[in-house]
C-alpha atoms as a PDB file:
ATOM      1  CA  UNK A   1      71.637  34.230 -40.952  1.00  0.00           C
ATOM      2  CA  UNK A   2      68.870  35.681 -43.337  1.00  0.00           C
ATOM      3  CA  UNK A   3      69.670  34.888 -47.172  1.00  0.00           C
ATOM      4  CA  UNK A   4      70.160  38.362 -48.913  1.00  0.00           C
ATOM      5  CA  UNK A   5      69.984  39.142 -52.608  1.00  0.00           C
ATOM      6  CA  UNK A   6      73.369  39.617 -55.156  1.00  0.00           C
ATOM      7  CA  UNK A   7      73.363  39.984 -58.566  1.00  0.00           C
ATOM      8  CA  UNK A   8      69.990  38.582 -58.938  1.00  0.00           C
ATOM      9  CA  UNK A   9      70.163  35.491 -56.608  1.00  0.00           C
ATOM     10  CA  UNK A  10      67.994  35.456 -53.589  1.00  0.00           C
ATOM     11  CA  UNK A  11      70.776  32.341 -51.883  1.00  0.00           C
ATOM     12  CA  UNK A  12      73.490  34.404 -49.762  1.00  0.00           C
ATOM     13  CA  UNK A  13      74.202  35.195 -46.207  1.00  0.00           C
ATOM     14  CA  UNK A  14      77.219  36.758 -46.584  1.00  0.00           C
ATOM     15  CA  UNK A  15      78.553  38.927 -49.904  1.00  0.00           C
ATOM     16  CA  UNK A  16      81.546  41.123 -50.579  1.00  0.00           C
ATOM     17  CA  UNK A  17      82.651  42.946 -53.757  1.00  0.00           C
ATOM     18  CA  UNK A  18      86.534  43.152 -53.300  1.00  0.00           C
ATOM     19  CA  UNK A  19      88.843  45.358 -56.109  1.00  0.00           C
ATOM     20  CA  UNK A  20      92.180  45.655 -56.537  1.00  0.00           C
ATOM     21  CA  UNK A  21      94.386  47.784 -58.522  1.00  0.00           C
ATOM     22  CA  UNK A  22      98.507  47.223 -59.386  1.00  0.00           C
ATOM     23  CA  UNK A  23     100.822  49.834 -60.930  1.00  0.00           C
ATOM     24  CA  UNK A  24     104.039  47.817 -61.545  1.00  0.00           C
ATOM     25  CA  UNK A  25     106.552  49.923 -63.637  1.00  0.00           C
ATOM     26  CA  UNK A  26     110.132  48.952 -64.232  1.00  0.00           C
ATOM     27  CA  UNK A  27     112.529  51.932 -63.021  1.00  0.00           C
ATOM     28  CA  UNK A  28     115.567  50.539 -64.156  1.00  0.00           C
ATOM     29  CA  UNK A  29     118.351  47.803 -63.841  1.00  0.00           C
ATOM     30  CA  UNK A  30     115.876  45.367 -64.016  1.00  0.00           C
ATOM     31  CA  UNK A  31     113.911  46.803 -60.971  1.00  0.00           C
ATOM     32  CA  UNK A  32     110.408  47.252 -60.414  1.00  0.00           C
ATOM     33  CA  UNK A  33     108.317  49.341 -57.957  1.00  0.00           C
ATOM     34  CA  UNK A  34     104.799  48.017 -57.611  1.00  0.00           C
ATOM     35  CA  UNK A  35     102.419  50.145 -55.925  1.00  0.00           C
ATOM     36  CA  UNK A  36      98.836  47.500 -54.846  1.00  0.00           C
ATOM     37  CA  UNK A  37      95.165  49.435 -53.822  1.00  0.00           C
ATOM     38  CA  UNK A  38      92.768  47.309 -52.114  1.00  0.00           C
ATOM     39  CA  UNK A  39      89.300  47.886 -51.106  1.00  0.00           C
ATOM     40  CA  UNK A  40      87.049  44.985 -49.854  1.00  0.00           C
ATOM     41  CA  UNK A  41      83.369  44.669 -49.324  1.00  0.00           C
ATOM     42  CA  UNK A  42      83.137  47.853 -51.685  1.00  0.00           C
ATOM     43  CA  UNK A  43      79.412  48.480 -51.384  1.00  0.00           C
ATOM     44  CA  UNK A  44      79.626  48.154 -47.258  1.00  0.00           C
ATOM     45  CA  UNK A  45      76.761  45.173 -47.172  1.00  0.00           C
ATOM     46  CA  UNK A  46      76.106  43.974 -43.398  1.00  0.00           C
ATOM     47  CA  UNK A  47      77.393  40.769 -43.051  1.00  0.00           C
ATOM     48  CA  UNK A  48      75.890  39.978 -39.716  1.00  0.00           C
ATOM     49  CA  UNK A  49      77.877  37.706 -37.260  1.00  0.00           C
ATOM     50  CA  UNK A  50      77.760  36.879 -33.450  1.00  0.00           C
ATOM     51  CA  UNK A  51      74.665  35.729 -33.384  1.00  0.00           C
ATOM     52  CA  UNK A  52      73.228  34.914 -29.895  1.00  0.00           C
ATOM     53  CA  UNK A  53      72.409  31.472 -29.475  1.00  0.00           C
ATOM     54  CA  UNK A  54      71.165  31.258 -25.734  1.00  0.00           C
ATOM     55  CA  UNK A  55      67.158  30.855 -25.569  1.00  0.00           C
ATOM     56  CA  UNK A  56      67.542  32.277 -22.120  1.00  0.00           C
ATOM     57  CA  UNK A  57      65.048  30.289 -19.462  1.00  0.00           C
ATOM     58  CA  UNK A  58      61.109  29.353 -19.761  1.00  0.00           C
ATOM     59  CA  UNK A  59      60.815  32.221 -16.726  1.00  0.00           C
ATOM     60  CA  UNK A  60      63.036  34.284 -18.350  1.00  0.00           C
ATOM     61  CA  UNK A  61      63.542  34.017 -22.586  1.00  0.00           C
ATOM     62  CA  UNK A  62      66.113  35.858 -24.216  1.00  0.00           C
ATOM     63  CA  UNK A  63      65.480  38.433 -26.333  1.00  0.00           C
ATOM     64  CA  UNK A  64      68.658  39.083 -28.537  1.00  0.00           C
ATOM     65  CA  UNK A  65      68.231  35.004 -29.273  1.00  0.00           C
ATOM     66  CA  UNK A  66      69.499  34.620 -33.483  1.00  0.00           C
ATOM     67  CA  UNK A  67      69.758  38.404 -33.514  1.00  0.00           C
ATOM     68  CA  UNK A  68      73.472  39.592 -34.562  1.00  0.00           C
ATOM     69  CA  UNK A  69      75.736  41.457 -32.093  1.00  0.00           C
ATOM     70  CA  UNK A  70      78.672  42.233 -34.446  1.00  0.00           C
ATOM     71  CA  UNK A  71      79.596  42.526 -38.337  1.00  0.00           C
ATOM     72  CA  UNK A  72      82.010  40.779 -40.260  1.00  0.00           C
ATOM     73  CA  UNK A  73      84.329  42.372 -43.333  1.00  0.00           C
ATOM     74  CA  UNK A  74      83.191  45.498 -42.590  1.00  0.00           C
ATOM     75  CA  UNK A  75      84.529  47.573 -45.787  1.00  0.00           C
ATOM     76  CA  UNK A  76      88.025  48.816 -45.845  1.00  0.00           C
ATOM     77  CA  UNK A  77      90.791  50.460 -47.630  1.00  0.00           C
ATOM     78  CA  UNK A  78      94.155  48.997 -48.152  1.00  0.00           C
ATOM     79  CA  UNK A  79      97.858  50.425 -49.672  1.00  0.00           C
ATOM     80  CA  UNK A  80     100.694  48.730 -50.252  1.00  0.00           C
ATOM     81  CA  UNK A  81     104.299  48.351 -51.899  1.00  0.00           C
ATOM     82  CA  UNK A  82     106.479  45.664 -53.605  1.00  0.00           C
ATOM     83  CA  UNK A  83     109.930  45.863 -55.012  1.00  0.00           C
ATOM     84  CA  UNK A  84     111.276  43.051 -57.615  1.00  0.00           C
ATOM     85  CA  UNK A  85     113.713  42.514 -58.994  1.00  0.00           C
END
């Protein structure tokens, strides 16, 4: 794939900014309820994949050949939960 820029550098075909957040208080009796965010690829960048490798026929060459059919780590939200103790 096509090298992109990030912070600066002019080297990357694929780049994700990932965050995550914890809230762990202790509720009592030495328990803890942890509640986790997650977001990942926070600025959405298109990090091509699939890329069609068939150079079709001399008669007949194939258009979509190198050109991405699909993305990878599309940017998403995630929640979660942990109990310790």
């Amino acid at each position: 794939p096509p090298k992109q820029s990030f912070l600066g550098i002019n080297q990357f075909a694929y780049r994700s900014v990932d965050l995550r957040a914890e809230w762990d208080p202790a509720v009592g009796g030495g328990l803890r309820l942890g509640i986790i965010g997650e977001a990942f690829n926070v600025f959405n960048f298109a990090n091509n994949s699939c890329f069609d490798t068939w150079s079709g026929t001399l008669d007949s060459p194939n258009a979509n050949f190198l050109k991405p059919s699909c993305q990878f780590n599309t940017r998403r939200y995630q929640v979660g939960a942990r109990i310790s103790f």
